[in-house]
Protein backbone atom coordinates (compact mmCIF):
# COMPACT_ATOMS: atom_id res chain seq x y z
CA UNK A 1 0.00 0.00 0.00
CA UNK A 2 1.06 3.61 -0.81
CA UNK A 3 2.43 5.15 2.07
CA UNK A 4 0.71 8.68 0.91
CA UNK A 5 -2.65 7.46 1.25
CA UNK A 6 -4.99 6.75 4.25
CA UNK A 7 -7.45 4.48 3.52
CA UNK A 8 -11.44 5.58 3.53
CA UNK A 9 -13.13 2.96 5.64
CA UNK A 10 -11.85 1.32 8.04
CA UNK A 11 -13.59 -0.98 10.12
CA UNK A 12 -11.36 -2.59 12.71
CA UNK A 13 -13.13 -5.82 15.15
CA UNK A 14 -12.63 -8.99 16.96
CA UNK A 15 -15.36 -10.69 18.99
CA UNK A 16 -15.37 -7.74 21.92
CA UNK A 17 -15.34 -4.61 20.27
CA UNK A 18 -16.19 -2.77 16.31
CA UNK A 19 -14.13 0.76 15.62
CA UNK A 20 -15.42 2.25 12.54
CA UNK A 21 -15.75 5.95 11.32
CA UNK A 22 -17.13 7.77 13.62
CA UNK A 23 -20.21 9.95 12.14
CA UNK A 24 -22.37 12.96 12.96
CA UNK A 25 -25.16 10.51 13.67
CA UNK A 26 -23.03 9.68 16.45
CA UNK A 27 -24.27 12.22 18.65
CA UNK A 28 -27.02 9.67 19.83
CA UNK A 29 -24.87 6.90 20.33
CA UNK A 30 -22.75 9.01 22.83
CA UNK A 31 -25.17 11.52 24.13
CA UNK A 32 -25.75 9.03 27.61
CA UNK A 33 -22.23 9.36 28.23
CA UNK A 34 -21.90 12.95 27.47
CA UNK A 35 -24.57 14.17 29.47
CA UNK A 36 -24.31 12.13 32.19
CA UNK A 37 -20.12 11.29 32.68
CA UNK A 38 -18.30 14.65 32.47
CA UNK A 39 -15.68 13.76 34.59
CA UNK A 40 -14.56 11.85 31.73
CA UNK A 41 -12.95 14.43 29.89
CA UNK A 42 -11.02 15.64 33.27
CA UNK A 43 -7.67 15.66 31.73
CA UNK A 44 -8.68 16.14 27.94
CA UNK A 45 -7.54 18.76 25.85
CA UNK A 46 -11.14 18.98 24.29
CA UNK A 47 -14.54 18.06 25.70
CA UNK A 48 -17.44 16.20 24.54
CA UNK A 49 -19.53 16.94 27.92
CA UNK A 50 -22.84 17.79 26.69
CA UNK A 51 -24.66 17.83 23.63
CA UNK A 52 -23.51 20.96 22.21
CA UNK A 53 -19.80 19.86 22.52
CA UNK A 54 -20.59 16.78 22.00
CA UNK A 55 -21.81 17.57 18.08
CA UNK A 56 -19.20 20.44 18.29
CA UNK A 57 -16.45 17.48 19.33
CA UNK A 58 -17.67 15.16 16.74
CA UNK A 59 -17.90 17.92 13.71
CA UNK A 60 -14.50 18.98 14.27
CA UNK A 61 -13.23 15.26 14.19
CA UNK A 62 -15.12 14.86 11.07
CA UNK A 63 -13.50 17.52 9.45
CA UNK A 64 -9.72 16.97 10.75
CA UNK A 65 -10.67 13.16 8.73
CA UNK A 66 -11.60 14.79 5.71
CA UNK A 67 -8.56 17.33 6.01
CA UNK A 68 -6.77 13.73 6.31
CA UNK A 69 -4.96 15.14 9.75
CA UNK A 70 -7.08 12.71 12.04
CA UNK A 71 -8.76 9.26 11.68
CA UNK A 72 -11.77 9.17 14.78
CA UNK A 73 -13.45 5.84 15.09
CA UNK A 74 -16.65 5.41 17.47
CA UNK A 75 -15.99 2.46 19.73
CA UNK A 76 -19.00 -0.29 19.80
CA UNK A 77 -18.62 -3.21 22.83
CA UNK A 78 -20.02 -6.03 21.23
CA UNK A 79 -19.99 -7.67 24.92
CA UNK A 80 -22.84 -5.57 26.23
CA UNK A 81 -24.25 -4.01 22.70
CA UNK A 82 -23.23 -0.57 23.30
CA UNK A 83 -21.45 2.50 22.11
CA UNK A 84 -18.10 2.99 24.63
CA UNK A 85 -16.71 6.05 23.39
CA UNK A 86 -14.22 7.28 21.38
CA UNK A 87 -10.70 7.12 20.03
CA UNK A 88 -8.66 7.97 17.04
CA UNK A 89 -5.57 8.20 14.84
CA UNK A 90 -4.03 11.65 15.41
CA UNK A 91 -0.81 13.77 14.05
CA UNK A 92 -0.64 11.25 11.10
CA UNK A 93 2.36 12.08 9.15
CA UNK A 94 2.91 8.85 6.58
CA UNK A 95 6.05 10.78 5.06
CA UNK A 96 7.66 10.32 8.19
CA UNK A 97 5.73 7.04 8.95
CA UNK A 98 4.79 8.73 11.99
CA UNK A 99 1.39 8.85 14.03
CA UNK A 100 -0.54 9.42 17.11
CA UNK A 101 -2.98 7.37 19.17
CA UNK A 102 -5.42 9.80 21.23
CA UNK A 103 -8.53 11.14 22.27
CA UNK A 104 -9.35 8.12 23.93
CA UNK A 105 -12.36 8.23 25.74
CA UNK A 106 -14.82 5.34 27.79
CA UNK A 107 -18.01 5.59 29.74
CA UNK A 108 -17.28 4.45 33.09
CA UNK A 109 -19.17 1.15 32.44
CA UNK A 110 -16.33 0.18 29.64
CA UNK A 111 -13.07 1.49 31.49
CA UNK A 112 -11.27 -1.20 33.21
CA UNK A 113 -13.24 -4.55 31.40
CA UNK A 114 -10.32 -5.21 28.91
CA UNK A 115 -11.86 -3.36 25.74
CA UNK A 116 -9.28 -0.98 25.63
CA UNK A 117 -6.60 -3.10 25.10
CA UNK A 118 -8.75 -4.98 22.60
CA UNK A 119 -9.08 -1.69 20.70
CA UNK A 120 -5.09 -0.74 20.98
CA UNK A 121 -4.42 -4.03 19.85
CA UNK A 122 -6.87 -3.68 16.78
CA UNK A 123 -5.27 -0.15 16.20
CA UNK A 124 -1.57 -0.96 16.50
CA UNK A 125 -1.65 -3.85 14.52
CA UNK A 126 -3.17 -1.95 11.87
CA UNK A 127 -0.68 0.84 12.00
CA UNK A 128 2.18 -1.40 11.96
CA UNK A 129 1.31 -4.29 9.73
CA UNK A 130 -1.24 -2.36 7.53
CA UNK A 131 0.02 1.33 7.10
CA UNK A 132 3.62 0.13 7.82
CA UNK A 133 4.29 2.93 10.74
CA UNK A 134 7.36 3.06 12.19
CA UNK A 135 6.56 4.61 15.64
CA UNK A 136 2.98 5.38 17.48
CA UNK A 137 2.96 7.91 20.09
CA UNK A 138 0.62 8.63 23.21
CA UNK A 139 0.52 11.40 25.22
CA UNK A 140 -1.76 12.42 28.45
CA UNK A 141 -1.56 15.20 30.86
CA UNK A 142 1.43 14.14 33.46
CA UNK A 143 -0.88 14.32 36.05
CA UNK A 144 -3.40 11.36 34.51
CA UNK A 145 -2.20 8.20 36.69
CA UNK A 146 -4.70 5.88 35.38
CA UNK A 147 -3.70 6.71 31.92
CA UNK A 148 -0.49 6.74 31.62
CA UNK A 149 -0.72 3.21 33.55
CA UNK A 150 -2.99 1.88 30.98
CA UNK A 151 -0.72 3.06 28.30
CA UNK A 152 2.59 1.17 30.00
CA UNK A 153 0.42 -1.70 30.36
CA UNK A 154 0.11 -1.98 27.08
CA UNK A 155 3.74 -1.42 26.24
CA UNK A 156 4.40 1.94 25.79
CA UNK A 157 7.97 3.23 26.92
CA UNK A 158 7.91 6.71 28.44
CA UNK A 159 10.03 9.47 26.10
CA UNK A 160 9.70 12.53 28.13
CA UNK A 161 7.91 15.28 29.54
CA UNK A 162 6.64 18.27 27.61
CA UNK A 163 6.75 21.31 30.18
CA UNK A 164 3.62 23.50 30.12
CA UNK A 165 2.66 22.01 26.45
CA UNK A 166 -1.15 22.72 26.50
CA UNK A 167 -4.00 25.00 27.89
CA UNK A 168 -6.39 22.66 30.35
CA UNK A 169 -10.09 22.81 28.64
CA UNK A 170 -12.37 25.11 31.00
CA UNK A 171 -8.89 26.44 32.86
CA UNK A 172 -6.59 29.20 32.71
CA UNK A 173 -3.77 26.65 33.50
CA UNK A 174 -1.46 24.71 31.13
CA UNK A 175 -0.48 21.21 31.79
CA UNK A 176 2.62 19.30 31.46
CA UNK A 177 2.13 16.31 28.68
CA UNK A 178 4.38 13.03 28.88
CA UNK A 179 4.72 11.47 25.84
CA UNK A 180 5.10 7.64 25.16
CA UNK A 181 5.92 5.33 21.64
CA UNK A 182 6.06 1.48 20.70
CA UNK A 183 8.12 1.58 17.85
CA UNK A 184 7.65 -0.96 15.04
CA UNK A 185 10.59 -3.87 15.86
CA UNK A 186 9.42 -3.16 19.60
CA UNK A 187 5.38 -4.86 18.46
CA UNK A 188 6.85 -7.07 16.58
CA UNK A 189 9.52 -8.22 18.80
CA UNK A 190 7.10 -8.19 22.48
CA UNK A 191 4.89 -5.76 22.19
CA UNK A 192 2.10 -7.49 20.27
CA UNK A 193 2.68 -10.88 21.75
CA UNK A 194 2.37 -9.43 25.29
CA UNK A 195 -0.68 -7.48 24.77
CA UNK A 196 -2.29 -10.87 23.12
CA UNK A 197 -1.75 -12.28 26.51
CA UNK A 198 -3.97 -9.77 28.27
CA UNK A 199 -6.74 -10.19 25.27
C-alpha cells in the first residue's frame, strides 16, 4: 500500500469490540455518556460533555478526517451491545511514517473490562502491519495516573515530559504532557505478543 494514502473505511473488530468511522449521527450513540459522565474528559484537551460539545467534538473530528490530519473511530462493545466512546488516529504524518494514538475516551461502564486493550491491539496492529508505521505515540496530561498506567500496560515506553505544552479545557492553566511510543521492531519483537496475553 502507498504510504501517501490513508485508507477511507476502516472498520477494525474482533469478537469484543467494532471501531469504525465515527459519524455525525453519532451524537445519539454518545449523548448518555456525554450528558451524564463529564468527569470523563477531566484531563482532555477537548470536551465532549454535553450535547452541544458533543456535536461540536464530533464535527470537528469529522472535518480533521476529511482534512486527512485525524482518523476518529466510534468504539462499539459487542460484549454488552453498546457505544463505549471514542478514540482515534491523530498527528498522522505517513512521510515520516509517523502517528498518534489519542482522544481516547470510555463511559465508566467500559473502562477497566479489557476493551481498551482490545481496541489498541486492533489499532496498533493496523498501523504497523497495515500502514507500515514506524513509531505510534501517546501522550496524556502528566498528572493522569490511570492513563499513563494503561498506556505502559500496554507497552508503551515513556520518552519525556513536555513542560507547560497545552491550555487545560475550561482552565486558565497549562499542563505538562508526557509522551510515550512502541516503535515498530518493539510490536513485533514483544509488544504485540504481550498485549495478546492480556486479550
Amino acid at each position: 500500500m502507498s504510504h501517501t494514502q490513508f485508507p477511507q473505511n476502516i472498520v477494525l473488530e474482533d469478537e469484543f469490540v467494532l471501531l469504525r468511522p465515527l459519524e455525525l449521527t453519532d451524537v445519539k450513540n454518545l449523548l448518555d455518556i456525554s450528558l451524564n459522565e463529564p468527569e470523563t474528559w477531566k484531563y482532555s484537551l477537548v470536551r465532549a460533555d454535553g450535547r452541544e460539545n458533543l456535536e461540536k467534538y464530533i464535527e470537528l473530528a469529522i472535518k480533521a478526517r476529511d482534512d486527512k490530519k485525524e482518523y476518529p473511530f466510534i468504539v462499539y462493545d459487542k460484549k454488552s451491545g453498546r457505544y463505549a466512546g471514542s478514540t482515534r488516529f491523530c498527528d498522522i504524518n505517513l512521510s515520516f511514517q509517523n502517528l498518534q494514538l489519542g482522544y481516547t475516551w470510555y463511559g465508566k461502564d467500559f473502562r477497566g473490562t479489557g476493551l481498551n486493550k482490545h481496541c489498541k491491539y486492533l489499532l496498533l496492529e493496523f498501523a504497523f502491519e497495515i500502514l507500515g508505521i514506524e513509531r505510534v505515540e501517546f501522550r496524556a496530561d502528566n498528572n493522569n495516573q490511570r492513563s499513563i498506567a494503561a498506556m505502559k500496560s500496554i507497552g508503551c515506553k515513556v520518552e519525556g515530559v513536555l513542560r507547560n505544552h497545552a491550555p487545560i479545557a475550561g482552565s486558565s492553566n497549562r499542563r505538562d504532557s508526557i509522551i510515550l511510543s512502541i516503535l515498530k521492531e518493539e510490536w513485533f519483537n514483544e509488544t504485540k505478543q504481550n498485549l495478546a496475553k492480556k486479550l
